[in-house]
PDB file of N, CA and C in Angstrom:
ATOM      1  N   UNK A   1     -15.312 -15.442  -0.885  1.00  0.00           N
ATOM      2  CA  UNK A   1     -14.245 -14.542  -1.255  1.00  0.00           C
ATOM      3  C   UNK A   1     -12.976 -14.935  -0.507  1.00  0.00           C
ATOM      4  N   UNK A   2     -12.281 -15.284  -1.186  1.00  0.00           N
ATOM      5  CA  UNK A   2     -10.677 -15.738  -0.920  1.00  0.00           C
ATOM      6  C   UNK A   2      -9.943 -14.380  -0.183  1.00  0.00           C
ATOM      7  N   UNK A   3      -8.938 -14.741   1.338  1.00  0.00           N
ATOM      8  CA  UNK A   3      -8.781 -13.027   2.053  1.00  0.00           C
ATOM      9  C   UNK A   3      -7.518 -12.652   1.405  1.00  0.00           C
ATOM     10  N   UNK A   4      -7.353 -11.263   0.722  1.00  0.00           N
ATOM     11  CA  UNK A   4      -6.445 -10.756   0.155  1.00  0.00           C
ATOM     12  C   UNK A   4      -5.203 -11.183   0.936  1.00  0.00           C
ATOM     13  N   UNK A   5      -4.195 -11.275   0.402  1.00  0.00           N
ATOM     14  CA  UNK A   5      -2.579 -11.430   0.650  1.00  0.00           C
ATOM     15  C   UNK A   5      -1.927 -10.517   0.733  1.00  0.00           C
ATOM     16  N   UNK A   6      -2.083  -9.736   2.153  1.00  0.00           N
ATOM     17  CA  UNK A   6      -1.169  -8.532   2.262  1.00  0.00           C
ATOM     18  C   UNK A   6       0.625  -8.181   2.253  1.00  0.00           C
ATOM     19  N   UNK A   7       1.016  -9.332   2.176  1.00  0.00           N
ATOM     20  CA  UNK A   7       2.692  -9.483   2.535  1.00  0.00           C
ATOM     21  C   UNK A   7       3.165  -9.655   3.262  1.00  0.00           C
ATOM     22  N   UNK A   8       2.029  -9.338   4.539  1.00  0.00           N
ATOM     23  CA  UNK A   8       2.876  -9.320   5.668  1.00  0.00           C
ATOM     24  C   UNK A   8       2.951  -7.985   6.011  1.00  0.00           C
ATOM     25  N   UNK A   9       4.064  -7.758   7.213  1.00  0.00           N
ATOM     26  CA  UNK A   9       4.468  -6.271   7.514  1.00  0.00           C
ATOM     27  C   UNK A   9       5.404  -5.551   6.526  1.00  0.00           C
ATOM     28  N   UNK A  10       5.216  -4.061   6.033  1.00  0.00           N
ATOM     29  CA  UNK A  10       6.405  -3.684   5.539  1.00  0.00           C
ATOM     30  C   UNK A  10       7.472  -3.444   6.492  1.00  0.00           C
ATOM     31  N   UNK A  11       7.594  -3.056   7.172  1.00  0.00           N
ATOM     32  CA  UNK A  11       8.722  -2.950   8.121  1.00  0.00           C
ATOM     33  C   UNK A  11       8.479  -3.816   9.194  1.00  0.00           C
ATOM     34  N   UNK A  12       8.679  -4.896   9.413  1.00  0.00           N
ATOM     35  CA  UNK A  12       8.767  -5.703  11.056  1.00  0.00           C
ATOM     36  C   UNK A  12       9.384  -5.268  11.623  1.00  0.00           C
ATOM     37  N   UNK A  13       8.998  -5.113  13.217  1.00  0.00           N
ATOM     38  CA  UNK A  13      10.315  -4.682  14.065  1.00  0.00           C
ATOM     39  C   UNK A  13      10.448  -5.708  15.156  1.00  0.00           C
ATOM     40  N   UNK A  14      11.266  -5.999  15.926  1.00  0.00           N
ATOM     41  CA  UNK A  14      11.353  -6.964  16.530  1.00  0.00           C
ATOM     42  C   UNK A  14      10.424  -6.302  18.154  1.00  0.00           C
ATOM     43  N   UNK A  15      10.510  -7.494  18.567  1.00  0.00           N
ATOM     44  CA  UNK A  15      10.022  -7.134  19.956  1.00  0.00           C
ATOM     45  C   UNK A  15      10.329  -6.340  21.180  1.00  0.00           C
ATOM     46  N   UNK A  16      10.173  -5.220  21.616  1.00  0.00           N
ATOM     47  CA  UNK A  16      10.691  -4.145  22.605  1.00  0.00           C
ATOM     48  C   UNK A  16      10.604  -4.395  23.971  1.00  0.00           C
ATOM     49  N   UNK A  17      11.217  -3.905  24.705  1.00  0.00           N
ATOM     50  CA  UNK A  17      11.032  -4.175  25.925  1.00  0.00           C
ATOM     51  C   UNK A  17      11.230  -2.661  26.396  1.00  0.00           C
ATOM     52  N   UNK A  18       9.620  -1.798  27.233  1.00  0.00           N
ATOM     53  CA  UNK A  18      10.011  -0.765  27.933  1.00  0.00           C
ATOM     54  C   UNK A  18       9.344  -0.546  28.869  1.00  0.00           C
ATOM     55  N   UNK A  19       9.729  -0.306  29.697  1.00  0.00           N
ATOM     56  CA  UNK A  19       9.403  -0.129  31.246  1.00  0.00           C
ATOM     57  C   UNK A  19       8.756  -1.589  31.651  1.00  0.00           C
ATOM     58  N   UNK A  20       9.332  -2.725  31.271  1.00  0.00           N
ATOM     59  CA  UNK A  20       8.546  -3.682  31.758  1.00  0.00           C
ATOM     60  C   UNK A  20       7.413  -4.380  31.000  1.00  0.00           C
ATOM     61  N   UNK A  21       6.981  -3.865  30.180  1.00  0.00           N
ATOM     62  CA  UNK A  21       5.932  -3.840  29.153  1.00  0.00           C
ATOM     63  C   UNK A  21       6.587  -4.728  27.692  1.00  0.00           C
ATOM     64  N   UNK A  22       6.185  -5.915  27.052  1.00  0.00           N
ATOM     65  CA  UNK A  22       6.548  -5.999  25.807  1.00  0.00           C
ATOM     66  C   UNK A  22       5.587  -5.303  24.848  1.00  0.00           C
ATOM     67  N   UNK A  23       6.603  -4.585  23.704  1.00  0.00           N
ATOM     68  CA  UNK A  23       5.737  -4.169  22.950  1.00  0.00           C
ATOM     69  C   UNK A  23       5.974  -4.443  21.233  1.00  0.00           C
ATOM     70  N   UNK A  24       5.127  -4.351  20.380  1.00  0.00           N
ATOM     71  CA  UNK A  24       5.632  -4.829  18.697  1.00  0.00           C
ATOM     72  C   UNK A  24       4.578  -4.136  18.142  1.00  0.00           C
ATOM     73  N   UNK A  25       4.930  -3.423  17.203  1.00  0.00           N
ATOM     74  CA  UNK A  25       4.533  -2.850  16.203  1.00  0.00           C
ATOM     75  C   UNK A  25       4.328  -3.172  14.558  1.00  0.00           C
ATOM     76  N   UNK A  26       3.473  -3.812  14.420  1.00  0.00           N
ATOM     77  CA  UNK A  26       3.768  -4.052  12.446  1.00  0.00           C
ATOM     78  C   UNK A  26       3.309  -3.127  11.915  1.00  0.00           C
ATOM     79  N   UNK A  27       3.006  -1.921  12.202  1.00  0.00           N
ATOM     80  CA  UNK A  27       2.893  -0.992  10.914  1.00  0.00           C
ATOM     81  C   UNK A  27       1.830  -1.438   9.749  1.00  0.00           C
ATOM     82  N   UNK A  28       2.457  -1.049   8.543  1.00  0.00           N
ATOM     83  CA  UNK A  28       1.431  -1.227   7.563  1.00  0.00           C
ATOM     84  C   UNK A  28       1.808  -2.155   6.445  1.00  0.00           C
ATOM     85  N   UNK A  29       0.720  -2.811   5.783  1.00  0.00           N
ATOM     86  CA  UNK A  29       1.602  -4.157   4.979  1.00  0.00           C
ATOM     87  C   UNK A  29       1.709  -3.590   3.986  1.00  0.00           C
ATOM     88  N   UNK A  30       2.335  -5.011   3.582  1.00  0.00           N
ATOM     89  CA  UNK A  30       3.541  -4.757   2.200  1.00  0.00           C
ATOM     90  C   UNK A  30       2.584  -4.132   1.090  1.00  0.00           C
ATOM     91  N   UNK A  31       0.782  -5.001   1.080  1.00  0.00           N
ATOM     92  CA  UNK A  31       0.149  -4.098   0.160  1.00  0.00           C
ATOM     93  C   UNK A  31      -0.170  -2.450   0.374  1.00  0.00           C
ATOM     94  N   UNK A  32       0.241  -2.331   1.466  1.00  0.00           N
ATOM     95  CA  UNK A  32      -0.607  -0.501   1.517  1.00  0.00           C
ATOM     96  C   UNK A  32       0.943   0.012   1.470  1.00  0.00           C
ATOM     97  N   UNK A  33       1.894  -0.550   1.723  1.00  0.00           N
ATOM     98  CA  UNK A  33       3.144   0.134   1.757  1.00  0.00           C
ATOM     99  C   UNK A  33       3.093   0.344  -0.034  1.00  0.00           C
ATOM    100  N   UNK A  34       3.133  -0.754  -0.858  1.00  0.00           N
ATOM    101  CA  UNK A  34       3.318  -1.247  -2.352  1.00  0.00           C
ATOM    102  C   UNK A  34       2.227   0.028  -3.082  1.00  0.00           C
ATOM    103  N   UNK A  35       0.505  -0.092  -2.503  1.00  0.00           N
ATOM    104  CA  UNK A  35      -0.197   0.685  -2.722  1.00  0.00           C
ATOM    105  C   UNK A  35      -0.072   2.524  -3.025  1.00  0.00           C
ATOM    106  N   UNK A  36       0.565   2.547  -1.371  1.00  0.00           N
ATOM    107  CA  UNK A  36       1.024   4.078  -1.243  1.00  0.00           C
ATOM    108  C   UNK A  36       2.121   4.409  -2.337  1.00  0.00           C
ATOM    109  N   UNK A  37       2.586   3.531  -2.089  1.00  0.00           N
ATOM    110  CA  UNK A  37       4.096   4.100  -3.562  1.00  0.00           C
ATOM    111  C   UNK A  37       3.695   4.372  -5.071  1.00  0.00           C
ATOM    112  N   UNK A  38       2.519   3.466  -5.412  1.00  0.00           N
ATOM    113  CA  UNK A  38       1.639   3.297  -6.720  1.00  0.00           C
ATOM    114  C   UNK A  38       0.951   4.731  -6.682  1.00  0.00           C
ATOM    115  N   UNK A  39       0.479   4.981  -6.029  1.00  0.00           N
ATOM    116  CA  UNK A  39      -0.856   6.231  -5.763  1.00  0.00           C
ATOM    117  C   UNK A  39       0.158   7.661  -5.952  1.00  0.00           C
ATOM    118  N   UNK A  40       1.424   7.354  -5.816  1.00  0.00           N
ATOM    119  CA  UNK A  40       1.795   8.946  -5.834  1.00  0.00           C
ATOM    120  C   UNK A  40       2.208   8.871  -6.967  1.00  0.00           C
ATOM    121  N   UNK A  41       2.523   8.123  -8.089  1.00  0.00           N
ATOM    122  CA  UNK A  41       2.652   7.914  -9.386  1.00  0.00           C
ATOM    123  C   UNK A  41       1.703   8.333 -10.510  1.00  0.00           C
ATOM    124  N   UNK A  42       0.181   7.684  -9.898  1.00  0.00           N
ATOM    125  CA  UNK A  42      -0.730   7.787 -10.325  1.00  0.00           C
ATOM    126  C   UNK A  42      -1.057   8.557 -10.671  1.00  0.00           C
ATOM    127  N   UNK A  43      -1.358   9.874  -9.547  1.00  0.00           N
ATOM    128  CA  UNK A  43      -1.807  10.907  -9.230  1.00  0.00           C
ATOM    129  C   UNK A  43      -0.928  11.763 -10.136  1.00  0.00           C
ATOM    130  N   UNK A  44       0.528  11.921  -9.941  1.00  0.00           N
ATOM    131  CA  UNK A  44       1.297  12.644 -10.358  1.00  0.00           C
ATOM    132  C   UNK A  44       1.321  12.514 -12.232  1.00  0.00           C
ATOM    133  N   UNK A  45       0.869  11.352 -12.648  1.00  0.00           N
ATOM    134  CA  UNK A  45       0.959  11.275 -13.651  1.00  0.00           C
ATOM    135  C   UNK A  45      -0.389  11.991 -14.416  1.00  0.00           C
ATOM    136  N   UNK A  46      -1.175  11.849 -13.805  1.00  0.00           N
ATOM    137  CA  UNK A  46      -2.866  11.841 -13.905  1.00  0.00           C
ATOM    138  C   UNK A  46      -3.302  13.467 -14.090  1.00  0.00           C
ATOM    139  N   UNK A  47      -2.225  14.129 -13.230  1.00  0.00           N
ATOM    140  CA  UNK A  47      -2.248  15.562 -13.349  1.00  0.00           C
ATOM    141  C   UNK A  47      -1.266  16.403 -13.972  1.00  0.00           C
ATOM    142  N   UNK A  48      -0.479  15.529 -14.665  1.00  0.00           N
ATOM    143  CA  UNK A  48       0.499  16.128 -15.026  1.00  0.00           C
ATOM    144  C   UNK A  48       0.438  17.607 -16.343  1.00  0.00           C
ATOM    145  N   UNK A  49      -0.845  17.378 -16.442  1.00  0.00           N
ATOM    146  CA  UNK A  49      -1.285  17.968 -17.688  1.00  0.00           C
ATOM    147  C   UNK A  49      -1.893  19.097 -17.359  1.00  0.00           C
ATOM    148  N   UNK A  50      -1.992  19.415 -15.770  1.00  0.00           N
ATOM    149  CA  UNK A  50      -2.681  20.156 -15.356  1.00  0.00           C
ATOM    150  C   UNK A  50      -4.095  20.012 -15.305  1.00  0.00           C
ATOM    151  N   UNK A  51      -4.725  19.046 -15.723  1.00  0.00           N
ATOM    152  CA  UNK A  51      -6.253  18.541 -15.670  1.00  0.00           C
ATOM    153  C   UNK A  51      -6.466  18.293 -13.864  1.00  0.00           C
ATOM    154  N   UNK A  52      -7.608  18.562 -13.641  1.00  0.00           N
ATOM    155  CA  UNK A  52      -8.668  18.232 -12.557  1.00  0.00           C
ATOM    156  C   UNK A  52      -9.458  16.820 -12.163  1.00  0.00           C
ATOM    157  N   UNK A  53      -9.995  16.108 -11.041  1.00  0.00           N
ATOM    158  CA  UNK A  53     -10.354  14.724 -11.564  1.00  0.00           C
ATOM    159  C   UNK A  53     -11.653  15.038 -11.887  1.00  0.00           C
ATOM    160  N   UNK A  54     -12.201  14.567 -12.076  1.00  0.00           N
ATOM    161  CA  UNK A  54     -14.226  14.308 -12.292  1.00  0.00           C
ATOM    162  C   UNK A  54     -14.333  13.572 -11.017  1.00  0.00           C
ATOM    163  N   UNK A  55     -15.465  13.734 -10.994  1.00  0.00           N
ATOM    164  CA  UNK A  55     -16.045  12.757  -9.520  1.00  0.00           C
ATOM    165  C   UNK A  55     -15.924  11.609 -10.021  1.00  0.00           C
ATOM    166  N   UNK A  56     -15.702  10.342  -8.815  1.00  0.00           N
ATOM    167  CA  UNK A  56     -15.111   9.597  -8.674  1.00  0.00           C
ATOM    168  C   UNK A  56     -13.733   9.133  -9.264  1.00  0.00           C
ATOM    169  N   UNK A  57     -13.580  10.269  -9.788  1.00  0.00           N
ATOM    170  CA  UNK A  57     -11.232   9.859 -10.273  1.00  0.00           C
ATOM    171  C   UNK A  57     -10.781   8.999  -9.336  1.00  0.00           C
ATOM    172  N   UNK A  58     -10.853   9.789  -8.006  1.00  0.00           N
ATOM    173  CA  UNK A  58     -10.082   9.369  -6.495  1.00  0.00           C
ATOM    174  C   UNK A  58     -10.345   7.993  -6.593  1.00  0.00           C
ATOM    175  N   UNK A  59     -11.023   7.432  -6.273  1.00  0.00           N
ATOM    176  CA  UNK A  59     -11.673   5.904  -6.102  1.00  0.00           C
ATOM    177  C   UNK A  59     -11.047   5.012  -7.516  1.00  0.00           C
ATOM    178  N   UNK A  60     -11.092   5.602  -8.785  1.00  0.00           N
ATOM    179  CA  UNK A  60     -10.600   4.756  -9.987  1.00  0.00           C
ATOM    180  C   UNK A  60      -9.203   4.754  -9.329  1.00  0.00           C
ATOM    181  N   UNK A  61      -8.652   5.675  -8.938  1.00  0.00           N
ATOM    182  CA  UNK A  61      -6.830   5.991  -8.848  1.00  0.00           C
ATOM    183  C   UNK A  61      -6.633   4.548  -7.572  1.00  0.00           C
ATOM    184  N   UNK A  62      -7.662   5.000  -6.474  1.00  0.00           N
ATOM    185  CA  UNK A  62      -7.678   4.391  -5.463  1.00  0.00           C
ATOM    186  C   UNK A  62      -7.015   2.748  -5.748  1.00  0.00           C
ATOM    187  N   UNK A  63      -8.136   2.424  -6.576  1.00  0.00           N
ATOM    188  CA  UNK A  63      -8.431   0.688  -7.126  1.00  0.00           C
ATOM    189  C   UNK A  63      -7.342   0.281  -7.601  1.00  0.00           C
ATOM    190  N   UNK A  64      -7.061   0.994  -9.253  1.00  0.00           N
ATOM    191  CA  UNK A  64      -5.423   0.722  -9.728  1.00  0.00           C
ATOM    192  C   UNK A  64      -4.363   0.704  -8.926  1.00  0.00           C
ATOM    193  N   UNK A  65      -4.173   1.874  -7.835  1.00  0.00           N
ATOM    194  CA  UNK A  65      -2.694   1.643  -6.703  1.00  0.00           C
ATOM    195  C   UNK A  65      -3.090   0.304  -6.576  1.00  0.00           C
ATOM    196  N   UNK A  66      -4.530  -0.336  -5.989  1.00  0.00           N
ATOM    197  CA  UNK A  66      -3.803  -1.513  -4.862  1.00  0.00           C
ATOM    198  C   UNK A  66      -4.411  -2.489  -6.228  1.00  0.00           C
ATOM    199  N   UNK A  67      -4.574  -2.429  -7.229  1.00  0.00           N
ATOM    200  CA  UNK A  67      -4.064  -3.461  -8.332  1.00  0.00           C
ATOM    201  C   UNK A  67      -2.951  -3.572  -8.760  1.00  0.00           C
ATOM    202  N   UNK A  68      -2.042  -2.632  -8.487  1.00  0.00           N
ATOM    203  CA  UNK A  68      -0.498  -2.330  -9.138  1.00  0.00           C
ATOM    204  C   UNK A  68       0.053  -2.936  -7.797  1.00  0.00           C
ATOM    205  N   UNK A  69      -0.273  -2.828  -6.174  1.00  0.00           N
ATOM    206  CA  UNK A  69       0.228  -3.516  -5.358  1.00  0.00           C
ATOM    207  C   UNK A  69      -0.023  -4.857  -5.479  1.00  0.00           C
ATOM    208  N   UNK A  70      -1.395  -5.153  -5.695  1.00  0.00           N
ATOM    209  CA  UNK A  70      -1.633  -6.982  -5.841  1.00  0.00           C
ATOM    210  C   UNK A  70      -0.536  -7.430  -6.766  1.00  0.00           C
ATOM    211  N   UNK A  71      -0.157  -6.804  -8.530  1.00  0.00           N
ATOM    212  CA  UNK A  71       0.500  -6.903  -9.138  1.00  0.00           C
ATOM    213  C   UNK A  71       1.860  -7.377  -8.096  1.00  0.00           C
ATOM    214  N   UNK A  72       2.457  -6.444  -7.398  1.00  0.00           N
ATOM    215  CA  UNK A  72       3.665  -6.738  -7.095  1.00  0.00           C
ATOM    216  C   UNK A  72       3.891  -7.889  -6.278  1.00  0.00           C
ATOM    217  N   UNK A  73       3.276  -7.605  -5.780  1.00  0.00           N
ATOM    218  CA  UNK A  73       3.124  -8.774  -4.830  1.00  0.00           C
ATOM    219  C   UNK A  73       2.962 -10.291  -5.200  1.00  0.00           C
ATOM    220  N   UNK A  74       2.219 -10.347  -6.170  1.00  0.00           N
ATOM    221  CA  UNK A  74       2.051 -12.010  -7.177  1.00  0.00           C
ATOM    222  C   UNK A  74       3.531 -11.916  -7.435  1.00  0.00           C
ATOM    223  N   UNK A  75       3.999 -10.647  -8.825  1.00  0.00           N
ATOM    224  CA  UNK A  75       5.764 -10.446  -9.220  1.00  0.00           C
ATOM    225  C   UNK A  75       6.217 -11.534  -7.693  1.00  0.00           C
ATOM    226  N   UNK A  76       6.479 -10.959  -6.724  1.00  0.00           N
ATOM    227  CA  UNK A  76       7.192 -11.875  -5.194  1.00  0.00           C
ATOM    228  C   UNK A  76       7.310 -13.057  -5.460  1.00  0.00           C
ATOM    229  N   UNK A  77       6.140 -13.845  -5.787  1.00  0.00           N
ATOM    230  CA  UNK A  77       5.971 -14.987  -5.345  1.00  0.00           C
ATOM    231  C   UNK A  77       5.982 -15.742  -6.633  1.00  0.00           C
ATOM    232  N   UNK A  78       6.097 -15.111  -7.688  1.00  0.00           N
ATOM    233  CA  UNK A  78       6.485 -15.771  -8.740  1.00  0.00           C
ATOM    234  C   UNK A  78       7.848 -16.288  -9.211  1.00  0.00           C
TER     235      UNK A  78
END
């Protein structure tokens, strides 16, 4: 299995300096950043009707966000 291509960081921050200490933070990548943005779409669309999920909805919704992130992410590099 080939390792997914996360983007990288969504927000990089550069390197800190406090109290003596270096510190860096990457946060969350570009796919869960790309992901999270997909999922509130999803959802919002999914219920828009006022419908309920069935068991396992969550997990189908889950999969499509980070297929709609893989999506974007290829879009990048294309």
């Amino acid at each position: 299995m080939m390792p997914i291509d996360d983007g990288g960081s969504a927000f990089p921050a550069t390197e800190a300096n406090y109290h003596n200490e270096n510190m860096r933070g990457e946060g969350m990548s570009l796919r869960d950043y790309f992901a999270a943005k997909a999922v509130s779409g999803l959802i919002a669309g999914s219920m828009a009707d006022g419908s309920t999920w069935e068991d396992g909805a969550a997990e189908l919704v889950a999969e499509a966000a980070y297929r709609a992130a893989d999506a974007m992410l290829a879009a990048r590099s294309a």
